[in-house]
Protein backbone atom coordinates (compact mmCIF):
# COMPACT_ATOMS: atom_id res chain seq x y z
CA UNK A 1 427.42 86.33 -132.26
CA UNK A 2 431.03 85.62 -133.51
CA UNK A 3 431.98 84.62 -130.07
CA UNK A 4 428.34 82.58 -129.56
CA UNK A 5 429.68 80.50 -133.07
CA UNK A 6 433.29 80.45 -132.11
CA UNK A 7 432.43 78.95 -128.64
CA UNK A 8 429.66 76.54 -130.41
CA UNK A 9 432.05 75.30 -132.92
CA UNK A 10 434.69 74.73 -130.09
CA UNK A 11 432.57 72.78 -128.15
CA UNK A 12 431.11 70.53 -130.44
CA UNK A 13 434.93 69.55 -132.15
CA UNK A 14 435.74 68.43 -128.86
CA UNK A 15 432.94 66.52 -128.39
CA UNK A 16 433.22 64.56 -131.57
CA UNK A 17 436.95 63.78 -130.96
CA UNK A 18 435.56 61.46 -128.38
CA UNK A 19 434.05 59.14 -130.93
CA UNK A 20 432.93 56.56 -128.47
CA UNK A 21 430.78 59.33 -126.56
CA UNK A 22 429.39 60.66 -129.85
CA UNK A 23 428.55 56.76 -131.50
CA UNK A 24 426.85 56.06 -127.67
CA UNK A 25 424.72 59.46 -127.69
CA UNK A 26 423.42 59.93 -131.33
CA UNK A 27 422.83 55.93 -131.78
CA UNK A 28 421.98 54.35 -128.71
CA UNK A 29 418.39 55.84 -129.03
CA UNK A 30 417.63 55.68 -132.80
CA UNK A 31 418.65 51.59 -132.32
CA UNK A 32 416.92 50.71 -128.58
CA UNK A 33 413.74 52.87 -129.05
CA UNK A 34 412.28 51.07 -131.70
CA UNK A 35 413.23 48.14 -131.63
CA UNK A 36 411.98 48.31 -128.05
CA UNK A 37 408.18 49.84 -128.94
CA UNK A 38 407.76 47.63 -132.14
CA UNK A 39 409.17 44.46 -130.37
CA UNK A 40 406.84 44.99 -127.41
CA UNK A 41 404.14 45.35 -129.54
CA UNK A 42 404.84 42.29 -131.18
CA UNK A 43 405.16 40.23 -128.41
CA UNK A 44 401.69 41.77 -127.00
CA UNK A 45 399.51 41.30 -130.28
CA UNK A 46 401.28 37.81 -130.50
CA UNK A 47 400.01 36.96 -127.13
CA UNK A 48 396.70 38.44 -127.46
CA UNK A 49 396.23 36.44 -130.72
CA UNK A 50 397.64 33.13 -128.94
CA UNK A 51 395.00 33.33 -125.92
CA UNK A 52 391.98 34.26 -127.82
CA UNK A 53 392.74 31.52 -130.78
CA UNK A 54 393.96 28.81 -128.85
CA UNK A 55 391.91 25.83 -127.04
CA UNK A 56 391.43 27.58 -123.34
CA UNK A 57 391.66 24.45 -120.54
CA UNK A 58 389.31 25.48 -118.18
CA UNK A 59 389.12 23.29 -114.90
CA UNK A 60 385.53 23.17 -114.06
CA UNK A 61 384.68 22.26 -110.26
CA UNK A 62 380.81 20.69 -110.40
CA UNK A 63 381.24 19.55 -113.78
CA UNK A 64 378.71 16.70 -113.23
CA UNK A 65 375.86 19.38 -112.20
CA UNK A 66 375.28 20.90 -115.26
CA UNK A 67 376.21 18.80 -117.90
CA UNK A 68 374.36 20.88 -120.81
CA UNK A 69 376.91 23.75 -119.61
CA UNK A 70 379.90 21.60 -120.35
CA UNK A 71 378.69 20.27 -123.32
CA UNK A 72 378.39 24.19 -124.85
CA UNK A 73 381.38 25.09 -123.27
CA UNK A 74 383.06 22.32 -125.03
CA UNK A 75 381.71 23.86 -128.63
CA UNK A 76 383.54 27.18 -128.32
CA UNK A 77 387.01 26.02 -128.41
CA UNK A 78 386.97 25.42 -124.55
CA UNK A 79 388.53 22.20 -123.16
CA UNK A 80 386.98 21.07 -120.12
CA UNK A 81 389.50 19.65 -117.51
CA UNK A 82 389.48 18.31 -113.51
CA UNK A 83 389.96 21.02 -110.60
CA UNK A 84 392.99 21.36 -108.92
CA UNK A 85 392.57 20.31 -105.06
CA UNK A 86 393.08 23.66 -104.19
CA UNK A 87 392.07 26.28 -106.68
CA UNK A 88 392.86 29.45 -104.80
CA UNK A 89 396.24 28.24 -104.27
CA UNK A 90 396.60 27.37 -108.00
CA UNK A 91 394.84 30.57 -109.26
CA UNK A 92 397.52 32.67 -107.22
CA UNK A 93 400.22 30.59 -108.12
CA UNK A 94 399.11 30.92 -111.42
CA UNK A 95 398.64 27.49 -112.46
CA UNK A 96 395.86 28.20 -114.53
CA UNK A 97 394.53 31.97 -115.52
CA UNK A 98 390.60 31.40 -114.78
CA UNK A 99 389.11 28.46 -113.10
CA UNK A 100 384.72 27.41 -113.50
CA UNK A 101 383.00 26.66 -110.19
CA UNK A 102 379.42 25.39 -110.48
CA UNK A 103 377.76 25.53 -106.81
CA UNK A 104 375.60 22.46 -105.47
CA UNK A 105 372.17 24.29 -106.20
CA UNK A 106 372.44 24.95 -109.59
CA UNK A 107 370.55 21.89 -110.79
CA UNK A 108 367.27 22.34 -108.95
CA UNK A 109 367.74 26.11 -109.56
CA UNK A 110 368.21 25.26 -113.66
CA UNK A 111 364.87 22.50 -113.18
CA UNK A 112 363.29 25.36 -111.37
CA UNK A 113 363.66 27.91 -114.35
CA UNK A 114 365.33 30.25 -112.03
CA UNK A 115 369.03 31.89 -112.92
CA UNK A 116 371.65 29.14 -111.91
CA UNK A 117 374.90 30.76 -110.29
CA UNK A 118 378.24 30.25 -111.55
CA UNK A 119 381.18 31.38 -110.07
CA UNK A 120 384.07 32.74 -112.37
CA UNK A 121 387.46 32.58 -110.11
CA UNK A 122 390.70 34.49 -111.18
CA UNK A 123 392.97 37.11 -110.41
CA UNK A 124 392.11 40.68 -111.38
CA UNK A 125 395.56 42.09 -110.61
CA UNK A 126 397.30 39.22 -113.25
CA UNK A 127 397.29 40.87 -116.73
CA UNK A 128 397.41 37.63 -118.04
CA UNK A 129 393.90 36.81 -117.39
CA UNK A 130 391.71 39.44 -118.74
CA UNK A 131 391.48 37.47 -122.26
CA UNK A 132 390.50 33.75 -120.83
CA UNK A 133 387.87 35.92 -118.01
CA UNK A 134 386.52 37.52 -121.32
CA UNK A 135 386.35 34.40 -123.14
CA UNK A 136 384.70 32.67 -120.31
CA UNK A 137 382.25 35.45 -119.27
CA UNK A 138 381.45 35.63 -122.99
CA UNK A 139 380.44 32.18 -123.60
CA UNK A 140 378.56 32.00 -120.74
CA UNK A 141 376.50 34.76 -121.58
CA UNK A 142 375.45 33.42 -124.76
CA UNK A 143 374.55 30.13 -123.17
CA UNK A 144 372.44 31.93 -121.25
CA UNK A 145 370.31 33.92 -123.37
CA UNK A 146 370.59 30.82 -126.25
CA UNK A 147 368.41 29.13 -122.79
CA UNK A 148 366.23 31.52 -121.99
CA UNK A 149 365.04 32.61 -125.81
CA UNK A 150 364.38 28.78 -125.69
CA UNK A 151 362.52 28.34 -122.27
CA UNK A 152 360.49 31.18 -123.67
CA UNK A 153 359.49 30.07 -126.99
CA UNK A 154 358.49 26.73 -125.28
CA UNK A 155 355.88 28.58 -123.78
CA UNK A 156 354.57 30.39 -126.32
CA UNK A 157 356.19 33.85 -125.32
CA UNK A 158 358.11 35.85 -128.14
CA UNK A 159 361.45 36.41 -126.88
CA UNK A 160 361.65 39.56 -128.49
CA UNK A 161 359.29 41.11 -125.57
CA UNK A 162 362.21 40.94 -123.09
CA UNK A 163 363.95 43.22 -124.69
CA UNK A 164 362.18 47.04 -124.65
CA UNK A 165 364.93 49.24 -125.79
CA UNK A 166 368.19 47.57 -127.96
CA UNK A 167 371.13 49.90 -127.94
CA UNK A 168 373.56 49.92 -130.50
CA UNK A 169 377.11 51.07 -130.43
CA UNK A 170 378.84 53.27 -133.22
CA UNK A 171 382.55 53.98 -133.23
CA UNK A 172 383.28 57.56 -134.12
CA UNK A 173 387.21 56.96 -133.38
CA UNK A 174 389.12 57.02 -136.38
CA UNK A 175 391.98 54.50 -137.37
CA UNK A 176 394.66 57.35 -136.64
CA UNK A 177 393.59 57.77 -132.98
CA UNK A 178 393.08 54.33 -132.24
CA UNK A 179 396.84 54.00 -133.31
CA UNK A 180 397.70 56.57 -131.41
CA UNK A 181 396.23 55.13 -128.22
CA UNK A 182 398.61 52.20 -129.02
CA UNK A 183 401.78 54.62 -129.05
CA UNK A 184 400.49 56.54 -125.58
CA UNK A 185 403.85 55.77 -124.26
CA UNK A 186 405.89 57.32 -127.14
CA UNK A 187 405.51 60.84 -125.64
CA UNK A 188 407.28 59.89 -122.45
CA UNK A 189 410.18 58.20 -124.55
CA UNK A 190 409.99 61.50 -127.48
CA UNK A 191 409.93 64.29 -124.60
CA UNK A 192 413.00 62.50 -122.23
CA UNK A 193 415.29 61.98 -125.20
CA UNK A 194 414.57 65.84 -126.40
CA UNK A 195 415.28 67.25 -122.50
CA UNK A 196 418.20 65.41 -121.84
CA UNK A 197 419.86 64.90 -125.41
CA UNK A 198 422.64 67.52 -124.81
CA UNK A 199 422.76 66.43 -121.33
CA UNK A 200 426.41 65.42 -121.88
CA UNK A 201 427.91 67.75 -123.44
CA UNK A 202 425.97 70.64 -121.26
CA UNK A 203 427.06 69.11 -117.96
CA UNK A 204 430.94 68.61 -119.60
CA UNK A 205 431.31 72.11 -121.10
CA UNK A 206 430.72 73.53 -117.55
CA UNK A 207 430.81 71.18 -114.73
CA UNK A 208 433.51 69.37 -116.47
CA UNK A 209 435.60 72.27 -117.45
CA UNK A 210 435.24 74.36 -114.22
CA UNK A 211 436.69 70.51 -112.21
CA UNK A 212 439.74 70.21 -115.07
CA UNK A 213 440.40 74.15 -114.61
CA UNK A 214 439.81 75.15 -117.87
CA UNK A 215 436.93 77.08 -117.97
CA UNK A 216 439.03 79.59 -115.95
CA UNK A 217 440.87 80.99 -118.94
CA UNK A 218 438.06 80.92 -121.28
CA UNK A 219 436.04 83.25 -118.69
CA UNK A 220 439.44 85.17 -118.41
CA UNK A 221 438.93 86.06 -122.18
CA UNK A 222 437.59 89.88 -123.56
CA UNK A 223 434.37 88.22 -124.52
CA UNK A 224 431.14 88.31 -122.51
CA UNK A 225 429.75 85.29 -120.25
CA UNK A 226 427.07 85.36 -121.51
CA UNK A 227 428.24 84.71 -125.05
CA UNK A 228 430.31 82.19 -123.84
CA UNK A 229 427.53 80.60 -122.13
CA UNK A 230 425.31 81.05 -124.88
CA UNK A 231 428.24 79.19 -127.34
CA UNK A 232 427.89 76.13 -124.91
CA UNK A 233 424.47 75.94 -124.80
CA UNK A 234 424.17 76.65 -128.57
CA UNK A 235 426.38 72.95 -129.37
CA UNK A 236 424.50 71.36 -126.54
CA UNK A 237 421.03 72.22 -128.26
CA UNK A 238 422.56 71.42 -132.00
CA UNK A 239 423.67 68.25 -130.67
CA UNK A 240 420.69 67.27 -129.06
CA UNK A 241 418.37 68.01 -132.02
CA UNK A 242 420.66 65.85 -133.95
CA UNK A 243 420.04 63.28 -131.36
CA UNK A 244 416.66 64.09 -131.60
CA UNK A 245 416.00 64.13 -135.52
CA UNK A 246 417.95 60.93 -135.86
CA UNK A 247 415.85 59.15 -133.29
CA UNK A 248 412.93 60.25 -135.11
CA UNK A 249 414.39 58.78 -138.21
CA UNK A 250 414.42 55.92 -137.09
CA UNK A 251 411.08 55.75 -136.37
CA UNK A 252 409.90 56.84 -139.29
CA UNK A 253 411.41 53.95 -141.18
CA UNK A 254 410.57 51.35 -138.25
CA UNK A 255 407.05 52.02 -138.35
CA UNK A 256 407.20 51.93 -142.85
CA UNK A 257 407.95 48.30 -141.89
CA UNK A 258 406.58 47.37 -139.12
CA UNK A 259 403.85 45.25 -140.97
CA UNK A 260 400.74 44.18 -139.85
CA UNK A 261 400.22 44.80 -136.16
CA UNK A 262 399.14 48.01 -133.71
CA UNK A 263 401.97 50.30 -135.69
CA UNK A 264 400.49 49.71 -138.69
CA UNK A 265 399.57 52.64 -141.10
CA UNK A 266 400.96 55.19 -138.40
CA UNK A 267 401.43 58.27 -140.15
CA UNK A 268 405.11 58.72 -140.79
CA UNK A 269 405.43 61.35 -143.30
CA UNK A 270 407.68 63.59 -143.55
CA UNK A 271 404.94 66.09 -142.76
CA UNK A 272 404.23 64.53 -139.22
CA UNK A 273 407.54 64.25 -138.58
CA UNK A 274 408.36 67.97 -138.88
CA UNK A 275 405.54 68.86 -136.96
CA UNK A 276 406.82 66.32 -133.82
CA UNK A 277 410.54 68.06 -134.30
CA UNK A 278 408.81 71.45 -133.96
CA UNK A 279 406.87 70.21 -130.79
CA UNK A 280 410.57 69.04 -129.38
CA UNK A 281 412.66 71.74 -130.34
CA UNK A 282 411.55 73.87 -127.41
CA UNK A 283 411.84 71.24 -124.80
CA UNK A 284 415.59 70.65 -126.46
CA UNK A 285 416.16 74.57 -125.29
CA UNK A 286 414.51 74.09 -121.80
CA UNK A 287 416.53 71.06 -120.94
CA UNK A 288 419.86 72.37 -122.32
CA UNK A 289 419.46 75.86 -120.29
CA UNK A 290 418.23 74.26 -116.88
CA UNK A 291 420.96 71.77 -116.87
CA UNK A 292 423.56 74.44 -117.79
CA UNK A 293 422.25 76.34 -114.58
CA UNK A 294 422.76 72.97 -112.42
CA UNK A 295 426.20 72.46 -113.73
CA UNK A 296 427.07 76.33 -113.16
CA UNK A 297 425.50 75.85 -109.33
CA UNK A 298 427.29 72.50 -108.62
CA UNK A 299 431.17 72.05 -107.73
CA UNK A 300 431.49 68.69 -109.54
CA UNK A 301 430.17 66.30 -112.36
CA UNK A 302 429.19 63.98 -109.89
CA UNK A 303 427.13 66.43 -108.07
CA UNK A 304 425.69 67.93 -111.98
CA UNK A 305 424.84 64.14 -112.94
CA UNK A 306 422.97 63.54 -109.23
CA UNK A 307 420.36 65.38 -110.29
CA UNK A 308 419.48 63.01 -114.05
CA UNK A 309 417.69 61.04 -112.08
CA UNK A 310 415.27 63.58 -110.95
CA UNK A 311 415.20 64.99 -114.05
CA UNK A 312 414.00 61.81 -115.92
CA UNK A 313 411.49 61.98 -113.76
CA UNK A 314 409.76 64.76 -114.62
CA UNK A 315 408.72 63.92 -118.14
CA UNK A 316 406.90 60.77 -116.89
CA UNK A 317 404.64 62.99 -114.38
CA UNK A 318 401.54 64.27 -117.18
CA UNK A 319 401.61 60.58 -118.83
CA UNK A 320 401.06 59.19 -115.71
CA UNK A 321 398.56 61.97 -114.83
CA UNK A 322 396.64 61.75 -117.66
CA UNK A 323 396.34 57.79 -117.42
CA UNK A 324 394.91 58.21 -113.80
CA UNK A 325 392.71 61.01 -114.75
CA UNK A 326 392.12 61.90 -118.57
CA UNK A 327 391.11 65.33 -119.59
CA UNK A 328 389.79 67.10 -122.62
CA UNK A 329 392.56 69.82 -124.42
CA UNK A 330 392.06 72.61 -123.30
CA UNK A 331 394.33 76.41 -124.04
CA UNK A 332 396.11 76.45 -120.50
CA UNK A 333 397.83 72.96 -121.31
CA UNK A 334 399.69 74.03 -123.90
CA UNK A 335 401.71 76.66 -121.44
CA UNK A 336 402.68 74.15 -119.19
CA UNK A 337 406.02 72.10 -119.76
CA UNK A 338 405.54 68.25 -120.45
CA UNK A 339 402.23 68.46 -120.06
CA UNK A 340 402.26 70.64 -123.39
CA UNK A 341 404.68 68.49 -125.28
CA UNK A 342 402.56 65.94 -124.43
CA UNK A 343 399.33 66.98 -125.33
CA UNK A 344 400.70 68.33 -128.53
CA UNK A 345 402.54 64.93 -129.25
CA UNK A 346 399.40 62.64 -128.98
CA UNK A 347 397.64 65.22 -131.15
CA UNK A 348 400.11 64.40 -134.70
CA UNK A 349 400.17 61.06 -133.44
CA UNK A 350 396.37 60.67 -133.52
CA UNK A 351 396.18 62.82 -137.16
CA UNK A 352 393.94 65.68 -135.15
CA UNK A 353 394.83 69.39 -135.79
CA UNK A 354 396.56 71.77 -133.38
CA UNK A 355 395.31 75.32 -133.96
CA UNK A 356 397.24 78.16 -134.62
CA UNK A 357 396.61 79.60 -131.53
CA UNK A 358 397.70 76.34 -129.76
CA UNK A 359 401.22 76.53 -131.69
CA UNK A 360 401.32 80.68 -130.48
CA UNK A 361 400.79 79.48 -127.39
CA UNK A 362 402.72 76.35 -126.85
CA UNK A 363 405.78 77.95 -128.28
CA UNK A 364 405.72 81.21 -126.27
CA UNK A 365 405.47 79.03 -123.47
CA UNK A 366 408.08 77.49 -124.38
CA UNK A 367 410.39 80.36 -125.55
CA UNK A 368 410.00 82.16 -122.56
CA UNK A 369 410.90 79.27 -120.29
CA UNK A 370 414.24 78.49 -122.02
CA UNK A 371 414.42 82.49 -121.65
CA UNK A 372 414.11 82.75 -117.91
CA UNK A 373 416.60 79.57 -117.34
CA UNK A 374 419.07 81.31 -119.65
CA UNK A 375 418.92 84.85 -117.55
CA UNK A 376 418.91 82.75 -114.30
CA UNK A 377 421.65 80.52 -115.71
CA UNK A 378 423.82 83.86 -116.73
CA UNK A 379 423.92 85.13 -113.63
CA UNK A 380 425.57 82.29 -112.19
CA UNK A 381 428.63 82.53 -115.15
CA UNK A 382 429.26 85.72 -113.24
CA UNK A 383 429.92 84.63 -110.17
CA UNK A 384 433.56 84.74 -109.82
CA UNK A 385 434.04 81.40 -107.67
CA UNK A 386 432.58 79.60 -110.68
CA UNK A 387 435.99 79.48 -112.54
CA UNK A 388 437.51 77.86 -109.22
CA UNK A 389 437.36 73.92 -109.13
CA UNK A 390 436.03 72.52 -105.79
């Protein structure tokens, strides 16, 4: 252990000569995350407020034909305007979000007391519709039973006997989880910094070393490899849960003032946030150990750092699993890397409770991955062509 703590100390005084390097890795993510989550949440509820609140210009092509259409439209906030000439074109180029077409036959159909077709054009794949489609679709339904409770009543009928069954909804969700659906994507951001926070220093204290030839004498010393390895990984993992713990800092205090808005009244106590650093600290161990076996396999830096890009990778694959196909928790998740973290993460973030046998589970897991990479990763510091550059 003395030589684990001299190694670890070693490491990590070189790294924090190189002030630049340390300012860059322990602040770059505490200062972009959130003020990248809370300003894009910002800008979303700020557009979301802006469609739904402001007077919606809806060109209208039949306008003449239903006159008693226009004239409700033209109550709900909704300001009636000329087609374009083309409205496909303009729809795609998107002149205008949603545009009102109102077919030939809709008058006799409407003097005929049969349903009157409207058609509704937009673009489905344009985000920026959904909100004037819903306002449209909305208003139109209400027109339409406000008309037919009336055509009904005019003939003596109670309206209430078109409707046998009413169904009701009642939202079980609580506050907490529908904040957490809003922070879905904080996982993906909370897992990658917490794999590839010591990703630096890791790749430097081997790769690096082994291409300036000074890992040579160092392996040339009394003291085991695997200590020696161990001392690397040791100041890779405390710097990366530094990394880690001030990012989630950050957020802590972002979210106490974010306001009004999606963030607002996340849980941010200290409480929460202990429970998230205990969810990360194993994925800290599994990133530090598999990248300290890439940089013991490779002959360069440039060939260690090749592989980040894969490696980002891999923390985005449950999140976008579990958006194309959602599943309940279930034991088995909690053994599996990223999906686990994960799992685990949305579970503080939506105030629900994670079992103990979840937490035995999860961080045995865990354990025993960062276990196997370190054995797998010590074999390679005993390969004697590792102390040769190139």
């Amino acid at each position: 252990m003395s030589v684990v703590w001299t190694v670890m100390k070693k490491e990590l005084l070189d790294l924090f000569r190189d002030r630049r390097t340390v300012m860059l890795g322990l602040f770059m993510g505490p200062l972009i995350f959130p003020a990248m989550i809370l300003g894009i949440g910002a800008l979303a509820e700020q557009r979301a407020r802006t469609q739904l609140e402001s007077t919606l210009e809806l060109p209208v092509i039949g306008a003449e034909r239903a006159p008693n259409l226009i004239a409700f439209l033209e109550t709900q906030n909704i300001a009636v305007i000329d087609p374009p000439a083309d409205p496909e074109a303009a729809i795609r180029a998107q002149e205008y979000e949603v545009i009102l077409h109102i077919p030939e036959g809709f008058a006799q159909r409407w003097r005929d007391s049969r349903p009157a077709l409207v058609e509704i054009l937009y673009d489905s794949s344009r985000q920026d519709s959904r909100i004037p489609v819903g306002r449209v679709e909305g208003n139109l339904r209400g027109y339409s039973r406000q008309v037919a409770t009336m055509r009904l009543m005019m003939r003596g009928v109670d309206p209430a006997l078109g409707e046998a069954v009413v169904s009701g909804r009642r939202d079980l969700s609580t506050p907490e989880a529908r904040r957490g659906m809003a922070l879905a994507f904080l996982p993906y951001l909370l897992i990658l910094s917490a794999f590839l926070g010591g990703a630096y220093l890791v790749i430097d204290v081997t790769a690096g070393e082994r291409e300036r030839q000074s890992l040579e004498p160092l392996l040339a010393t009394p003291s085991s490899r695997e200590a020696i390895m161990s001392g690397k990984i040791a100041a890779a993992c405390a710097f990366g849960m530094l990394s880690l713990l001030l990012i989630l800092l950050s957020f802590k205090l972002s979210f106490q003032f974010a306001g009004s808005g999606p963030f607002e009244g996340v849980d941010v106590s200290f409480l929460a946030m202990a429970k998230l650093l205990a969810i990360l600290a194993p994925m800290v161990l599994i990133g530090t150990t598999l990248l300290t076996l890439i940089s013991a396999s490779v002959k360069s830096v440039k060939e260690a750092q090749s592989y980040m890009s894969v490696l980002m990778l891999l923390p985005i694959i449950p999140t976008v699993v579990l958006l194309i196909s959602p599943v309940k928790n279930q034991l088995w998740m909690f053994a599996v890397p990223f999906l686990a973290q994960n799992q685990a993460l949305l579970m503080v973030l939506r105030a629900e409770t994670i079992s103990a046998l979840e937490w035995l589970v999860y961080a045995g897991a865990g354990l025993g991955l960062g276990l196997l990479l370190w054995l797998v990763a010590a074999r390679l510091y005993h390969r004697e062509k590792l102390a040769i550059s190139g």
